[in-house]
C-alpha atoms as a PDB file:
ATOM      1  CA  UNK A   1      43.371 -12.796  25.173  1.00  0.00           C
ATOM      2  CA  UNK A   2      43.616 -12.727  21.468  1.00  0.00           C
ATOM      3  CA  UNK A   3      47.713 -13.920  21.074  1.00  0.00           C
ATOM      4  CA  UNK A   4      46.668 -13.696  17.365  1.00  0.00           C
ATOM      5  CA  UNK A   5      47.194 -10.175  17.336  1.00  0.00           C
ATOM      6  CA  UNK A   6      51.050 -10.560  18.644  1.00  0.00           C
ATOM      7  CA  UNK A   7      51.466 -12.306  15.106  1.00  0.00           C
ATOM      8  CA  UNK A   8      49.285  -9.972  13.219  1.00  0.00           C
ATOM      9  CA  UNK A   9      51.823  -7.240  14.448  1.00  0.00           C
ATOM     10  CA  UNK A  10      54.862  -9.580  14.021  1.00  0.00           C
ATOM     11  CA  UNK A  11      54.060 -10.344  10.201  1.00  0.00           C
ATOM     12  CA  UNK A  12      53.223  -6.121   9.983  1.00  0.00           C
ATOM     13  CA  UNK A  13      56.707  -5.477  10.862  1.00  0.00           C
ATOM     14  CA  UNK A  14      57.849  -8.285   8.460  1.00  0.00           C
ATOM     15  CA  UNK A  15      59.372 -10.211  11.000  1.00  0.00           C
ATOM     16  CA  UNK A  16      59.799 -14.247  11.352  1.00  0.00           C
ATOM     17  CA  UNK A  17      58.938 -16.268  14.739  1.00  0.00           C
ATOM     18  CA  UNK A  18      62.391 -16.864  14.585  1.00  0.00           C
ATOM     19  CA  UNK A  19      63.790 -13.483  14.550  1.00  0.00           C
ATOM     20  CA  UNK A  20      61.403 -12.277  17.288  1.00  0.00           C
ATOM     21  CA  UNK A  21      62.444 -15.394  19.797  1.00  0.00           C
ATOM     22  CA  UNK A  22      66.178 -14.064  18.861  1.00  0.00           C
ATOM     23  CA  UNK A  23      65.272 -10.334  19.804  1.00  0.00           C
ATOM     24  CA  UNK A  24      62.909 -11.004  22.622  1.00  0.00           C
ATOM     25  CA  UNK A  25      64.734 -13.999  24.364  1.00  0.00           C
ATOM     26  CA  UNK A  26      61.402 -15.642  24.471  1.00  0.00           C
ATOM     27  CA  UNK A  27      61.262 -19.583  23.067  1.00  0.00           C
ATOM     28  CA  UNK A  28      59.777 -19.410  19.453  1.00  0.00           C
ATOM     29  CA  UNK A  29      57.755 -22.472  20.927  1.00  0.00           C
ATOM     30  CA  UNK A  30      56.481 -19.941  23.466  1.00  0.00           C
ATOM     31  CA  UNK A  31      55.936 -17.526  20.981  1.00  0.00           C
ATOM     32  CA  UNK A  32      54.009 -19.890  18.968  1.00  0.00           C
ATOM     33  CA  UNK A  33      51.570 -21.223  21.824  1.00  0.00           C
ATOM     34  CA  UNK A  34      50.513 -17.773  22.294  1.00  0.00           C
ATOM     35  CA  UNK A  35      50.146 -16.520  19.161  1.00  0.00           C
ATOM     36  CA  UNK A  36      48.066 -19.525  18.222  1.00  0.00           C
ATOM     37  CA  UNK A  37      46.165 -19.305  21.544  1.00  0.00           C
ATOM     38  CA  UNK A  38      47.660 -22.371  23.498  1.00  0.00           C
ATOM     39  CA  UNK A  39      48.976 -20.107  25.789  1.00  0.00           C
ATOM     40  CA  UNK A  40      46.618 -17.426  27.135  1.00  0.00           C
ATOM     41  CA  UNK A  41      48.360 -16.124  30.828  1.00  0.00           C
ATOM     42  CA  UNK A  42      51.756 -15.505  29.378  1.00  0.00           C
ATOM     43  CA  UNK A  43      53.823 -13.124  32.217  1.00  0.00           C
ATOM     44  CA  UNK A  44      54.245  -9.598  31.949  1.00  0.00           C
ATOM     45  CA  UNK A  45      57.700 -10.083  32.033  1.00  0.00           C
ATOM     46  CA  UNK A  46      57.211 -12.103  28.463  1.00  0.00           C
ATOM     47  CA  UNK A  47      55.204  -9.673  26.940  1.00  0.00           C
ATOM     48  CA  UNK A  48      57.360  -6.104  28.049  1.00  0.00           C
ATOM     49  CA  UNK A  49      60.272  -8.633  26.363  1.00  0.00           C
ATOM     50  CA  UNK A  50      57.625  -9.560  22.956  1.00  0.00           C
ATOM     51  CA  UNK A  51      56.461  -5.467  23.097  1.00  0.00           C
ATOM     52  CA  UNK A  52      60.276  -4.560  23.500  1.00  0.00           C
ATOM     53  CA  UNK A  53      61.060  -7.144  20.254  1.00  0.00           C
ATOM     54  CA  UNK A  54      58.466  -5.834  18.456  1.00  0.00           C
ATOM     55  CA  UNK A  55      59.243  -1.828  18.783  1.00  0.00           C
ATOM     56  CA  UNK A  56      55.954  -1.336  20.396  1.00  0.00           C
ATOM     57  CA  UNK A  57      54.854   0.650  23.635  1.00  0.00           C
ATOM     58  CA  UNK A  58      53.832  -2.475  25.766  1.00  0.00           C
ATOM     59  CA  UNK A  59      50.993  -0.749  26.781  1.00  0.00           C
ATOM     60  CA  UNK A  60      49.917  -1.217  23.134  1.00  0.00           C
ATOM     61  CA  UNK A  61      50.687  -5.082  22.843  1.00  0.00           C
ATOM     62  CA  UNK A  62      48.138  -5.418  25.794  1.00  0.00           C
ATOM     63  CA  UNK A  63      45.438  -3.195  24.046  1.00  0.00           C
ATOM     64  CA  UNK A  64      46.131  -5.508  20.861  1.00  0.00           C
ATOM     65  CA  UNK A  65      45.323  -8.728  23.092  1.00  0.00           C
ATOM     66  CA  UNK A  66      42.273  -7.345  24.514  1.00  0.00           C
ATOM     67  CA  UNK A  67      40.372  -6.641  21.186  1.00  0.00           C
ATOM     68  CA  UNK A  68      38.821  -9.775  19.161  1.00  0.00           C
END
């Protein structure tokens, strides 16, 4: 899982860690594990709440953690 691409999108959409914790009612600490990799089995349930944050199909926030 490449969590990389979760900030890749977030910084895209010109939106802080902060703002997408606030949105997605996901800890920015969270946030931050997986986007830097610390976390790689984060729950579905986080990331249809992350997709949801982000405006994004979640089906499309998976694809984006699949590819390297």
């Amino acid at each position: 899982m490449n969590g990389g691409n979760i900030r890749m999108i977030r910084e895209e959409k010109g939106m802080t860690l902060n703002e997408l914790a606030a949105l997605s009612g996901v800890s920015k600490s969270y946030i931050s594990y997986i986007e830097r990799g610390m976390q790689k089995n984060p729950s579905i349930s986080v990331l249809e709440k992350i997709s949801t944050a982000l405006g994004i199909e979640f089906i499309e926030l998976i694809e984006s953690l699949n590819k390297k």
